[in-house]
PDB file of N, CA and C in Angstrom:
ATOM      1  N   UNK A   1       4.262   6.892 -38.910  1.00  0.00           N
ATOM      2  CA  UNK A   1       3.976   7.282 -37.538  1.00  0.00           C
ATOM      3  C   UNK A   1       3.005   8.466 -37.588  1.00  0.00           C
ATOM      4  N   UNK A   2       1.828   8.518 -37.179  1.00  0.00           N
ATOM      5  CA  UNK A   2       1.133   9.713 -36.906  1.00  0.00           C
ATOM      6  C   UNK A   2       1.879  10.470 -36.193  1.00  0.00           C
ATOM      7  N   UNK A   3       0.790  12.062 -36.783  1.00  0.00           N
ATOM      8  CA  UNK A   3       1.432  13.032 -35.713  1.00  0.00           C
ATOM      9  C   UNK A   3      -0.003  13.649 -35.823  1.00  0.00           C
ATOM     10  N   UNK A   4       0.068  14.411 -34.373  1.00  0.00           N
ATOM     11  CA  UNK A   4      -1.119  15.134 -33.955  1.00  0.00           C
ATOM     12  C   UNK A   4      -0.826  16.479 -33.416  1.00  0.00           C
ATOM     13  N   UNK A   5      -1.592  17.466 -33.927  1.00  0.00           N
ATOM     14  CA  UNK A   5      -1.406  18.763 -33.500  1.00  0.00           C
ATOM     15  C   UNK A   5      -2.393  19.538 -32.213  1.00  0.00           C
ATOM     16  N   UNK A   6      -1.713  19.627 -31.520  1.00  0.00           N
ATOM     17  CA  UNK A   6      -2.247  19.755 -30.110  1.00  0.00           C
ATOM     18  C   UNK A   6      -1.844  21.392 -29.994  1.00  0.00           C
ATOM     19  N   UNK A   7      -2.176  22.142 -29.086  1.00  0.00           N
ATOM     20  CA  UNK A   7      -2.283  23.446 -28.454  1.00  0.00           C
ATOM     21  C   UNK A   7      -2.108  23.237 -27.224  1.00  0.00           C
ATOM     22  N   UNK A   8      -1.207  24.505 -26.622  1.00  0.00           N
ATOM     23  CA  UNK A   8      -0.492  24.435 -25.191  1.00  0.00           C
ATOM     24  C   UNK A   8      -0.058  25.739 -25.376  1.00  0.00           C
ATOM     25  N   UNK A   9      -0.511  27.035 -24.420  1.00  0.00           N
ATOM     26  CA  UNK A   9      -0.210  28.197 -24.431  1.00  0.00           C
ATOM     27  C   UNK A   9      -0.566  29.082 -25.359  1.00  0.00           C
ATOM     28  N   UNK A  10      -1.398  28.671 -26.340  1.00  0.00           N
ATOM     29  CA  UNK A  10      -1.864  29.505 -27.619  1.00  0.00           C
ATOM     30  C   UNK A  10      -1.354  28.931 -28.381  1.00  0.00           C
ATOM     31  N   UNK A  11      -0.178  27.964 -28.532  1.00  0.00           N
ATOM     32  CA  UNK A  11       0.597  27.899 -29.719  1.00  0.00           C
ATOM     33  C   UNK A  11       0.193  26.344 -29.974  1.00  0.00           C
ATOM     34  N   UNK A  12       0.190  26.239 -31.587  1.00  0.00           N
ATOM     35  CA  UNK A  12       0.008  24.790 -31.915  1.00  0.00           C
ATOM     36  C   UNK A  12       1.684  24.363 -32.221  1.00  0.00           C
ATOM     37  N   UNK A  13       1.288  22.876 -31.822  1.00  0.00           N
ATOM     38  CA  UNK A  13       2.195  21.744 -31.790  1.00  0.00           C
ATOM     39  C   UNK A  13       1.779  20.591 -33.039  1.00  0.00           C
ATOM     40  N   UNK A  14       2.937  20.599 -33.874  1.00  0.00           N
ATOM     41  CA  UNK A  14       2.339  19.090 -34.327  1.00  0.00           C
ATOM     42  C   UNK A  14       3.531  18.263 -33.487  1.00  0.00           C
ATOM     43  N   UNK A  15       3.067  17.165 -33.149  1.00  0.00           N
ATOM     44  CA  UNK A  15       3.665  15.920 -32.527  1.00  0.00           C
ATOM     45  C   UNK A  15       3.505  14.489 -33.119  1.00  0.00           C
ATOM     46  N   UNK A  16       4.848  13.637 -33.058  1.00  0.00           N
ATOM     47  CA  UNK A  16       4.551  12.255 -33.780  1.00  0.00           C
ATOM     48  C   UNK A  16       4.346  11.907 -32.709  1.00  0.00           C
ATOM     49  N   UNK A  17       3.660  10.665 -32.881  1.00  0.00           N
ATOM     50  CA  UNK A  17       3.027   9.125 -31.643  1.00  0.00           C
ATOM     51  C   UNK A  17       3.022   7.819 -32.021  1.00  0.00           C
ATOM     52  N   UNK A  18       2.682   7.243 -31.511  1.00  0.00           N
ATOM     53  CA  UNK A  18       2.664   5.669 -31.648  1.00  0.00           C
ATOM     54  C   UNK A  18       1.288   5.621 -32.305  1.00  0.00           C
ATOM     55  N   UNK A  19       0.997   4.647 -33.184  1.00  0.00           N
ATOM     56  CA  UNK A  19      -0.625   4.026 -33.365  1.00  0.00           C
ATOM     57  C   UNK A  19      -1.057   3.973 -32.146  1.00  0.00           C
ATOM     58  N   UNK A  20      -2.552   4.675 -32.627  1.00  0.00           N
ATOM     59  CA  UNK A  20      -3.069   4.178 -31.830  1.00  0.00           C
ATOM     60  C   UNK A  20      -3.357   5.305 -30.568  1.00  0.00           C
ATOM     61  N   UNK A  21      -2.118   6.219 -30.571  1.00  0.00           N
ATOM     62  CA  UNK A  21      -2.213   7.169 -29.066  1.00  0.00           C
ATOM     63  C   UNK A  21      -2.447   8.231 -29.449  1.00  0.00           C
ATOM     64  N   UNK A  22      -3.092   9.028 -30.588  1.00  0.00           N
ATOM     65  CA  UNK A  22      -3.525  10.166 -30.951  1.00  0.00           C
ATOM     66  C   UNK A  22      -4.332  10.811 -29.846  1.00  0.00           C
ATOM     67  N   UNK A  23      -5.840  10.170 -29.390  1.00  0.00           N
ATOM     68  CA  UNK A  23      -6.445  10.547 -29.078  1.00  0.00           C
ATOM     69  C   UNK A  23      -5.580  10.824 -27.094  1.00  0.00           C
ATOM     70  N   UNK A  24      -5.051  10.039 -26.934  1.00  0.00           N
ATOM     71  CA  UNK A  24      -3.984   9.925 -25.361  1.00  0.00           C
ATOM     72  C   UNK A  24      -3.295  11.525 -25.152  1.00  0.00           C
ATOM     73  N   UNK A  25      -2.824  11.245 -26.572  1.00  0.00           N
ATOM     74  CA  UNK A  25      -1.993  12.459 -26.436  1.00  0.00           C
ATOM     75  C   UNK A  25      -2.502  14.024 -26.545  1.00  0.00           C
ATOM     76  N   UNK A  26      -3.789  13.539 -27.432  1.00  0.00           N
ATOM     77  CA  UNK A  26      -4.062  14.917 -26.915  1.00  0.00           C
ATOM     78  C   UNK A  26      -5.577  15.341 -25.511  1.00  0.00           C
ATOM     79  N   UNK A  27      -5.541  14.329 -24.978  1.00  0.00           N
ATOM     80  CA  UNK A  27      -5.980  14.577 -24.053  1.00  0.00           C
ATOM     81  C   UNK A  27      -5.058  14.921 -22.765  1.00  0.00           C
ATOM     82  N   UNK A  28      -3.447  14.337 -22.733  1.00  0.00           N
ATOM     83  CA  UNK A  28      -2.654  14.562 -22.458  1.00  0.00           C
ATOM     84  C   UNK A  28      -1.842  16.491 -22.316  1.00  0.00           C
ATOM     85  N   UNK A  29      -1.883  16.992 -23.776  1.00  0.00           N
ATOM     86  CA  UNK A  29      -1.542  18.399 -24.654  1.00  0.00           C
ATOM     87  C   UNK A  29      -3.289  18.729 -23.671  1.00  0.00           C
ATOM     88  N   UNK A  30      -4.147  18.890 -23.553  1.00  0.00           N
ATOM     89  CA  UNK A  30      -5.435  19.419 -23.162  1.00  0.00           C
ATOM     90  C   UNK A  30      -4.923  19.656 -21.377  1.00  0.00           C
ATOM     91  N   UNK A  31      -4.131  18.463 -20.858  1.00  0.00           N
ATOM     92  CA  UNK A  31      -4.262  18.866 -19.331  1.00  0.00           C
ATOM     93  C   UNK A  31      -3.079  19.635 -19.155  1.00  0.00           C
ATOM     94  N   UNK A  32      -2.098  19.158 -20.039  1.00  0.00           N
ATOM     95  CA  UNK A  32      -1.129  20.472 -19.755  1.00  0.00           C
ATOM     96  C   UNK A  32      -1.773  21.786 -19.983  1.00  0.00           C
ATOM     97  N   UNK A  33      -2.125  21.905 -20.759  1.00  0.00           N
ATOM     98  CA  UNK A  33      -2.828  23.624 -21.342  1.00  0.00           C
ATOM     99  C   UNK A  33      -3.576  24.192 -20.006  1.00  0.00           C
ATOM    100  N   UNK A  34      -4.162  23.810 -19.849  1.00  0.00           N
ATOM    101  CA  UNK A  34      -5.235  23.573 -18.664  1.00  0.00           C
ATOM    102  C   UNK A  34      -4.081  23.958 -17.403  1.00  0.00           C
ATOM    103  N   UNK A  35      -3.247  23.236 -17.156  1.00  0.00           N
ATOM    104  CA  UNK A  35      -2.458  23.664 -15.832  1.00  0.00           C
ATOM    105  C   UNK A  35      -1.815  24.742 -15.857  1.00  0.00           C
ATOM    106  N   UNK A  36      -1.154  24.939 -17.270  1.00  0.00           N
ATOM    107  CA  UNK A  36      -0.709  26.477 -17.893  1.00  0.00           C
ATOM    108  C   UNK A  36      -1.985  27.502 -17.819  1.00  0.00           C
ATOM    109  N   UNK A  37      -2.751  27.486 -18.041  1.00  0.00           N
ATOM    110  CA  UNK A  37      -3.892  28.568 -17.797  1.00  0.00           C
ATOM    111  C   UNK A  37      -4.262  28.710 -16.642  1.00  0.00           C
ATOM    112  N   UNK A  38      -4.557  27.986 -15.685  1.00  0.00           N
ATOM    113  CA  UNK A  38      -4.692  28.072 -13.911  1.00  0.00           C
ATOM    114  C   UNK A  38      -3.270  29.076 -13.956  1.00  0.00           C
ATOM    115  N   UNK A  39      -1.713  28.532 -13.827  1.00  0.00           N
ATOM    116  CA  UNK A  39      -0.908  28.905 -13.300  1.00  0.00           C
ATOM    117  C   UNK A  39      -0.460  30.647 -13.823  1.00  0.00           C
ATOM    118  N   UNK A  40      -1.020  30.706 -15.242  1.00  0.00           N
ATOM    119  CA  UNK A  40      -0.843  31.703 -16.073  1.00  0.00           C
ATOM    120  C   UNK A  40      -2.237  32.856 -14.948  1.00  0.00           C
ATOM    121  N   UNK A  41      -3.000  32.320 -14.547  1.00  0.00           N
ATOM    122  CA  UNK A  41      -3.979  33.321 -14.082  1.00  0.00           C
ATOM    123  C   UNK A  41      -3.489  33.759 -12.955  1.00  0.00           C
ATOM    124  N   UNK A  42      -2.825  32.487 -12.179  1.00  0.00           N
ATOM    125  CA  UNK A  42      -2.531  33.100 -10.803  1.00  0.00           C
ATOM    126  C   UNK A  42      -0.817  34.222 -10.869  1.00  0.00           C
ATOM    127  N   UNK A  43      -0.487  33.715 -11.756  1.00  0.00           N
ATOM    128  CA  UNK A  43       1.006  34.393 -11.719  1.00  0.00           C
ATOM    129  C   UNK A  43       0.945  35.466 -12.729  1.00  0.00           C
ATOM    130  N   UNK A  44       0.060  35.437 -13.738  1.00  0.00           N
ATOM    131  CA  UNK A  44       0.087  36.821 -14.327  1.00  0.00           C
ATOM    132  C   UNK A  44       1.229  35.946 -15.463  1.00  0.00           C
ATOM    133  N   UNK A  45       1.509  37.258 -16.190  1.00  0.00           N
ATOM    134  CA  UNK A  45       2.627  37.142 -17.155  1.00  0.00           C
ATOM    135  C   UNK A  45       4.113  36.898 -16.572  1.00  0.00           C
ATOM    136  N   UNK A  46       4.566  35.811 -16.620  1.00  0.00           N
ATOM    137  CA  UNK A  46       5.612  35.625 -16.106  1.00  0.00           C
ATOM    138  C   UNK A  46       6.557  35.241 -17.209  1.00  0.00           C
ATOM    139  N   UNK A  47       6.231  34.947 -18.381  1.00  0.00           N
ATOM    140  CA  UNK A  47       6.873  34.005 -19.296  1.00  0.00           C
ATOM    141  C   UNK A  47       6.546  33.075 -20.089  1.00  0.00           C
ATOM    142  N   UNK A  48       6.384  32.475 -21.183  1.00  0.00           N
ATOM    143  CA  UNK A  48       6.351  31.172 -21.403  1.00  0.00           C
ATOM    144  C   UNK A  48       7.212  30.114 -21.078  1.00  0.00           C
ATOM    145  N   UNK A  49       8.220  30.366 -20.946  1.00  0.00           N
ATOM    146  CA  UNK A  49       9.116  29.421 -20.228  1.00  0.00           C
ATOM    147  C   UNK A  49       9.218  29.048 -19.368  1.00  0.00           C
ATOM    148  N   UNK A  50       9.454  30.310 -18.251  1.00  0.00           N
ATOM    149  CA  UNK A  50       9.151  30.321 -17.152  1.00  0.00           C
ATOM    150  C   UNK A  50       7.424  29.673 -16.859  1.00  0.00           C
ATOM    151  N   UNK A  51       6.541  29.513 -17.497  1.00  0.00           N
ATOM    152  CA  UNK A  51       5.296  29.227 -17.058  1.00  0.00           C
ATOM    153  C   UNK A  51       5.630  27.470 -17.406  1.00  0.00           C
ATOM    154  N   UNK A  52       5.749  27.656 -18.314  1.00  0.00           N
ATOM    155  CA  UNK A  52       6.306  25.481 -18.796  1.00  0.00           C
ATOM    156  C   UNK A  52       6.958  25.227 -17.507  1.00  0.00           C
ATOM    157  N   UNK A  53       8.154  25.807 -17.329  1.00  0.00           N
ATOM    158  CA  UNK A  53       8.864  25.405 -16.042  1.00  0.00           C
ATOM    159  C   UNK A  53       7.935  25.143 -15.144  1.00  0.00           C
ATOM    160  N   UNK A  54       6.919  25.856 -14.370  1.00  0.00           N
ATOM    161  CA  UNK A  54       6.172  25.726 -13.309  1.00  0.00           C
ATOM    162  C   UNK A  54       5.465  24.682 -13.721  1.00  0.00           C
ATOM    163  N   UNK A  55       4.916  24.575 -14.635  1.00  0.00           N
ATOM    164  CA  UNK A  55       4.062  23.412 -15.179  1.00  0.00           C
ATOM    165  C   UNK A  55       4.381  21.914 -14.831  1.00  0.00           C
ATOM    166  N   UNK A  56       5.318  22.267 -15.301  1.00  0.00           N
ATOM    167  CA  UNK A  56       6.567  20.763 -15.299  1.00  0.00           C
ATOM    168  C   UNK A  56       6.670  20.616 -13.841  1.00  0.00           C
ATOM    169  N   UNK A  57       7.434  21.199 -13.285  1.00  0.00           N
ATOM    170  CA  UNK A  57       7.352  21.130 -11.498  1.00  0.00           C
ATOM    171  C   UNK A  57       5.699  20.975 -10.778  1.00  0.00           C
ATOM    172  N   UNK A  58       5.018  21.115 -11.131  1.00  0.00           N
ATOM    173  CA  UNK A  58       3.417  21.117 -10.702  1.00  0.00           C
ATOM    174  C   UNK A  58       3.135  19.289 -11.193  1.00  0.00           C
ATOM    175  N   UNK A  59       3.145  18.908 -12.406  1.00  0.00           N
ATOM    176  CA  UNK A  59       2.712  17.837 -12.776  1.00  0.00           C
ATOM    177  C   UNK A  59       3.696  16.896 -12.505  1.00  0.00           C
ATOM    178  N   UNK A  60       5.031  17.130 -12.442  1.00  0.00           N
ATOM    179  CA  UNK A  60       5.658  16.254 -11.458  1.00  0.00           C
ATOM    180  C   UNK A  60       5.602  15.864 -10.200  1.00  0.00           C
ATOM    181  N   UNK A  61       5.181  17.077  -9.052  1.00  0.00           N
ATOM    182  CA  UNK A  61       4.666  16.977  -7.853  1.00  0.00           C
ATOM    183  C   UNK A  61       3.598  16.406  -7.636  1.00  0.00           C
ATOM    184  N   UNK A  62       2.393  15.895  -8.697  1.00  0.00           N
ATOM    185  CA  UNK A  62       1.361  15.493  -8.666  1.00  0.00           C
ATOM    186  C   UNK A  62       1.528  13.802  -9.174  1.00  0.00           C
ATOM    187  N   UNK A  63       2.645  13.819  -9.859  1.00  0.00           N
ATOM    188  CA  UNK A  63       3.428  12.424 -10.051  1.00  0.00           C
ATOM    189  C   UNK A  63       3.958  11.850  -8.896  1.00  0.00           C
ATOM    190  N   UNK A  64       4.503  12.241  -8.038  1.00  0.00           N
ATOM    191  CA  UNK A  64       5.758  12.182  -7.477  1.00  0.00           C
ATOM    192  C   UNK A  64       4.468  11.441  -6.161  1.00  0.00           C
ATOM    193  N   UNK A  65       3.459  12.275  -5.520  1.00  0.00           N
ATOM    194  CA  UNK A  65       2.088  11.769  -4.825  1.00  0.00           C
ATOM    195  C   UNK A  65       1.281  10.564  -5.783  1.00  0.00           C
ATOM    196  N   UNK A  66       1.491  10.750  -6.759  1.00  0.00           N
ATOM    197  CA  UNK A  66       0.507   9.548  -7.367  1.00  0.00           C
ATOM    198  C   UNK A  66       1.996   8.081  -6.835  1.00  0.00           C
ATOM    199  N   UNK A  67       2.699   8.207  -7.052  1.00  0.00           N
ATOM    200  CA  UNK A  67       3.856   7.074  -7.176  1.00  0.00           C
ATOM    201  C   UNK A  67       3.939   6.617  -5.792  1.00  0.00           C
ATOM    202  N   UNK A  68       3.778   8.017  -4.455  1.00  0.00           N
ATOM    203  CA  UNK A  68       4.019   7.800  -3.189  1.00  0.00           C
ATOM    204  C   UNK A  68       2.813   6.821  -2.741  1.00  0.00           C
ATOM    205  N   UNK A  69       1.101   7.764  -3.400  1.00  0.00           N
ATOM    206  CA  UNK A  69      -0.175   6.559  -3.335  1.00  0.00           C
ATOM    207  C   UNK A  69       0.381   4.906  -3.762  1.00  0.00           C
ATOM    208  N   UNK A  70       1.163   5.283  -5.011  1.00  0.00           N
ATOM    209  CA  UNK A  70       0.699   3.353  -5.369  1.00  0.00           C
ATOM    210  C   UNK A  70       1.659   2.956  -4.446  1.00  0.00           C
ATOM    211  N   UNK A  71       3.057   3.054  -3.630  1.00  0.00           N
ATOM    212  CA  UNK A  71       3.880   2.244  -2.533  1.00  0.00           C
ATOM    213  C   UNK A  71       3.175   2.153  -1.735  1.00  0.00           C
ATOM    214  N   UNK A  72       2.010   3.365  -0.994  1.00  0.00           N
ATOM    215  CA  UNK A  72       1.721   3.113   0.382  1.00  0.00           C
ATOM    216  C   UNK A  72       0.523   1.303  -0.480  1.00  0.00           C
ATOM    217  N   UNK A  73      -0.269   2.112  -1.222  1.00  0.00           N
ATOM    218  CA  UNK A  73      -0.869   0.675  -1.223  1.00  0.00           C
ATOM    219  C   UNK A  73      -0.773  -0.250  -1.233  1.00  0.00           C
ATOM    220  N   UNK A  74       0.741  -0.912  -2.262  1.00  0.00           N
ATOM    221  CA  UNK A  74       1.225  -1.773  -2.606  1.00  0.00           C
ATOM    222  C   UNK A  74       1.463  -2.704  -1.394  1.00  0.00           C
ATOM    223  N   UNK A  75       2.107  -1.564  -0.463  1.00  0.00           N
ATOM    224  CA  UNK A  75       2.381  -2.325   0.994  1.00  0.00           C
ATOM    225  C   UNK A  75       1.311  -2.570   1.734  1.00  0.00           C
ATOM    226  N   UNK A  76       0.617  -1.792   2.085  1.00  0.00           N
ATOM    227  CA  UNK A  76      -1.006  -1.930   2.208  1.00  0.00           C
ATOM    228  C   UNK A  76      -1.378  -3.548   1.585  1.00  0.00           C
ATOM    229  N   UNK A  77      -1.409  -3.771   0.350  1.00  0.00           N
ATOM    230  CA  UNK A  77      -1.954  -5.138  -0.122  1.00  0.00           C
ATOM    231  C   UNK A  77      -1.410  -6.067   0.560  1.00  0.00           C
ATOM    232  N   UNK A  78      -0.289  -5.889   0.453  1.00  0.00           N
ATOM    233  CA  UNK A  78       1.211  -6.984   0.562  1.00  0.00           C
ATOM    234  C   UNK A  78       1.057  -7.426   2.500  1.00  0.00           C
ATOM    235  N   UNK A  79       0.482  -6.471   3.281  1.00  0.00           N
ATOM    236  CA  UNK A  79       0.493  -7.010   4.484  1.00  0.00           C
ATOM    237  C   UNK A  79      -1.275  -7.298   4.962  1.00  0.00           C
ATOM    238  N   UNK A  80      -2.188  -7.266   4.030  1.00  0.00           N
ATOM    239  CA  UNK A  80      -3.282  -7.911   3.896  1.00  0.00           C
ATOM    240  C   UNK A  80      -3.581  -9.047   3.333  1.00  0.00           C
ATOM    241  N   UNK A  81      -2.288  -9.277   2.547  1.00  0.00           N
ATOM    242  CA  UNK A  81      -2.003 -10.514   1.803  1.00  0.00           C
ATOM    243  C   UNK A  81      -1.396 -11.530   2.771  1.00  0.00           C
ATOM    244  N   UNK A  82      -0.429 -10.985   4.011  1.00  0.00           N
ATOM    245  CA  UNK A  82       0.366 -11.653   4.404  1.00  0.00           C
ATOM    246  C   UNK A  82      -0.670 -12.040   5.308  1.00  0.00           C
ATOM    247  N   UNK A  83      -1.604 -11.239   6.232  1.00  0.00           N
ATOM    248  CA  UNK A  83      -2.192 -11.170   6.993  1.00  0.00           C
ATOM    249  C   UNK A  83      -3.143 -12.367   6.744  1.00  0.00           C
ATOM    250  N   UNK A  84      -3.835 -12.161   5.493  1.00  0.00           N
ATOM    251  CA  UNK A  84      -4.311 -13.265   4.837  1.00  0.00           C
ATOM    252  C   UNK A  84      -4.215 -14.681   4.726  1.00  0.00           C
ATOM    253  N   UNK A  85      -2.392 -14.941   4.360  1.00  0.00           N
ATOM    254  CA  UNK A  85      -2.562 -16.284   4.894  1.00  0.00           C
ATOM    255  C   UNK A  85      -1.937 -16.650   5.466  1.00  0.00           C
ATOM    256  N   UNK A  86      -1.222 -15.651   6.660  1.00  0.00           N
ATOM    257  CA  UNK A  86      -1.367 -16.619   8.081  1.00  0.00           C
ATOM    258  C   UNK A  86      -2.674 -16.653   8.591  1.00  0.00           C
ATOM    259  N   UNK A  87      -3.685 -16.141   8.597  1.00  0.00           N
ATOM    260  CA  UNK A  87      -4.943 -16.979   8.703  1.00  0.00           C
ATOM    261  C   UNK A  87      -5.734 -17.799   8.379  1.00  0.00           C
ATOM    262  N   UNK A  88      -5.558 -17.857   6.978  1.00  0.00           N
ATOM    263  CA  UNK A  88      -5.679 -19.052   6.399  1.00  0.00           C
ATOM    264  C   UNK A  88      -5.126 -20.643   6.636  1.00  0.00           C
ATOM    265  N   UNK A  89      -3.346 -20.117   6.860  1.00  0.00           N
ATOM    266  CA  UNK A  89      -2.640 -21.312   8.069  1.00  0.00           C
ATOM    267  C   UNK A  89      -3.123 -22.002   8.840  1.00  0.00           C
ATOM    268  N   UNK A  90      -3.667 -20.662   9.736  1.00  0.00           N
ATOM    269  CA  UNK A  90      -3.803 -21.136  11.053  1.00  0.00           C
ATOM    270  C   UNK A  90      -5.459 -21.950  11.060  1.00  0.00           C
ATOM    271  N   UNK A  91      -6.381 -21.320   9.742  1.00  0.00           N
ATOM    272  CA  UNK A  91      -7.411 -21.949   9.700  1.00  0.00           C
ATOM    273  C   UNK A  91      -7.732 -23.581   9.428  1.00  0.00           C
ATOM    274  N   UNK A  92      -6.269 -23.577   8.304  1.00  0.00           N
ATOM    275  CA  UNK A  92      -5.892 -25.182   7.794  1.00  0.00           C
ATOM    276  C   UNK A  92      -5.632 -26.163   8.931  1.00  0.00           C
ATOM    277  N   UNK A  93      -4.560 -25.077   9.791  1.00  0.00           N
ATOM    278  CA  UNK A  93      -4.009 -25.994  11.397  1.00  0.00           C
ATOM    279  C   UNK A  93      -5.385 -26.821  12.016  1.00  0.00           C
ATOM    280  N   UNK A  94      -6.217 -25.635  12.314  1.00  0.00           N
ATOM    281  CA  UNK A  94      -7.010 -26.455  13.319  1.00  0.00           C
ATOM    282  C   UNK A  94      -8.263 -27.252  12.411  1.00  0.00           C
ATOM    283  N   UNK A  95      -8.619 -26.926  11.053  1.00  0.00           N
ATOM    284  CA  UNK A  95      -9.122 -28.041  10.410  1.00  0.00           C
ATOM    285  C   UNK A  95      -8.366 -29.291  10.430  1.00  0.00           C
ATOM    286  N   UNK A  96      -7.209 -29.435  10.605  1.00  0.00           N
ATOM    287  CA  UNK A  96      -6.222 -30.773  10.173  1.00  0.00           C
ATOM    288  C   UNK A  96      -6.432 -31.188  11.626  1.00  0.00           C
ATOM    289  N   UNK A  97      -6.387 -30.393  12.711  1.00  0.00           N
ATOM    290  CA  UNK A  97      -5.823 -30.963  14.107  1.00  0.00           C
ATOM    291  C   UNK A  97      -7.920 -31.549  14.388  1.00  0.00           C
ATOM    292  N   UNK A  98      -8.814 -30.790  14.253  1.00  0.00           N
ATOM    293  CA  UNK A  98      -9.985 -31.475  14.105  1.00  0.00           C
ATOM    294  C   UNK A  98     -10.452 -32.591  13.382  1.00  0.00           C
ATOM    295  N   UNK A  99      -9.651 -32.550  12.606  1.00  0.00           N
ATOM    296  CA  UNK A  99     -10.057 -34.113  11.135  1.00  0.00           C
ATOM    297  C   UNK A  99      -9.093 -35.273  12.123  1.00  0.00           C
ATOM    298  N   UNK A 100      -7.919 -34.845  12.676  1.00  0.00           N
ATOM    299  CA  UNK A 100      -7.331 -35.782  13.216  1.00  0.00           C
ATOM    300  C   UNK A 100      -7.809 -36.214  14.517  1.00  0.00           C
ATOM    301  N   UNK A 101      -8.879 -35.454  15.572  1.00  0.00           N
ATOM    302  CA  UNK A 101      -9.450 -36.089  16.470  1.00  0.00           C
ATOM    303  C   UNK A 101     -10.420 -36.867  16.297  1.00  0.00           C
ATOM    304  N   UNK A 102     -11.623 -36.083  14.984  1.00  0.00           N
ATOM    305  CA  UNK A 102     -11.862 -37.196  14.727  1.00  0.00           C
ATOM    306  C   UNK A 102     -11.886 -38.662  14.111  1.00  0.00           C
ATOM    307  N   UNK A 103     -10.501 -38.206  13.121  1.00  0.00           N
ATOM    308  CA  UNK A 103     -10.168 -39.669  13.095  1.00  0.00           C
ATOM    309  C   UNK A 103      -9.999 -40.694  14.032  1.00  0.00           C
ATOM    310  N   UNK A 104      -9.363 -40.242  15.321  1.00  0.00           N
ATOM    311  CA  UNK A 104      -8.600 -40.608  16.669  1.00  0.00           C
ATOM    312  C   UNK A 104     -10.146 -41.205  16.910  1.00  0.00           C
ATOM    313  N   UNK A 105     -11.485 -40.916  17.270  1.00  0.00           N
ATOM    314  CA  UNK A 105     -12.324 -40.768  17.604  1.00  0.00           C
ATOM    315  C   UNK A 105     -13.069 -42.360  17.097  1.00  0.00           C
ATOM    316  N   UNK A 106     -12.982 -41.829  15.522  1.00  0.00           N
ATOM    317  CA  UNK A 106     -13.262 -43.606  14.579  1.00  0.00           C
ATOM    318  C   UNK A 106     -12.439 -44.586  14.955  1.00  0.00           C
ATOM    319  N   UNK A 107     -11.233 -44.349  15.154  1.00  0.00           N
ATOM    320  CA  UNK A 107     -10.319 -45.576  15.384  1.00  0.00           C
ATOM    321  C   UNK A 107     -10.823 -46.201  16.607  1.00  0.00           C
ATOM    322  N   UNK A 108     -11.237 -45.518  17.902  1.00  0.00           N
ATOM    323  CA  UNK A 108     -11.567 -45.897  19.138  1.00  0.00           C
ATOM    324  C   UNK A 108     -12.976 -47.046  19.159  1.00  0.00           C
ATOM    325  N   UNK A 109     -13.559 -46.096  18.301  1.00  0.00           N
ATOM    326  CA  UNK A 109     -15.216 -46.705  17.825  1.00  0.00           C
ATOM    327  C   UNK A 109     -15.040 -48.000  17.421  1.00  0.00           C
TER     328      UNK A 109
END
């Protein structure tokens, strides 16, 4: 199993991964660091722990909106889908009810 050594707060990490997700993960270890340094500027010295903590609560809240985006869409699709083919139905209806007049039409002929 690889492991990759990433940085988060000054301090290095080595970490194991799956094949293959080296490069994931530490682009992953890069955005945490990154949210720790914003939060570390605005709050000053608060902790390392205390700063992970905020971290964690920050990138969860930004989870928590990404998860709320994919339901609204999902439903979003799902009633453009539905929307979809009852019009399509209703498009089949009156092709069938037109093919049948003019069938009605040949038979007369």
């Amino acid at each position: 199993m690889p492991t990759v050594d990433i940085v988060i707060g000054g301090r290095r990490h080595t970490i194991q991964c799956g094949e293959g997700e080296e490069s994931r993960l530490r682009r992953l270890a890069t955005y945490v660091d990154g949210r720790m340094r914003e939060l570390a500027e605005q709050h000053g010295q608060v902790g390392d722990i205390r700063l992970l903590v905020l971290v964690a609560l920050l990138i969860s809240d930004e989870l928590d909106d990404a998860y709320a985006e994919i339901k609204r869409l999902r439903t979003a699709v799902s009633e453009q889908a539905r929307q979809s083919e009852e019009a399509a139905g209703q498009a089949i209806e009156a092709a069938a009810e037109r093919i049948e007049r003019l069938a009605g039409g040949l038979r007369k002929a």
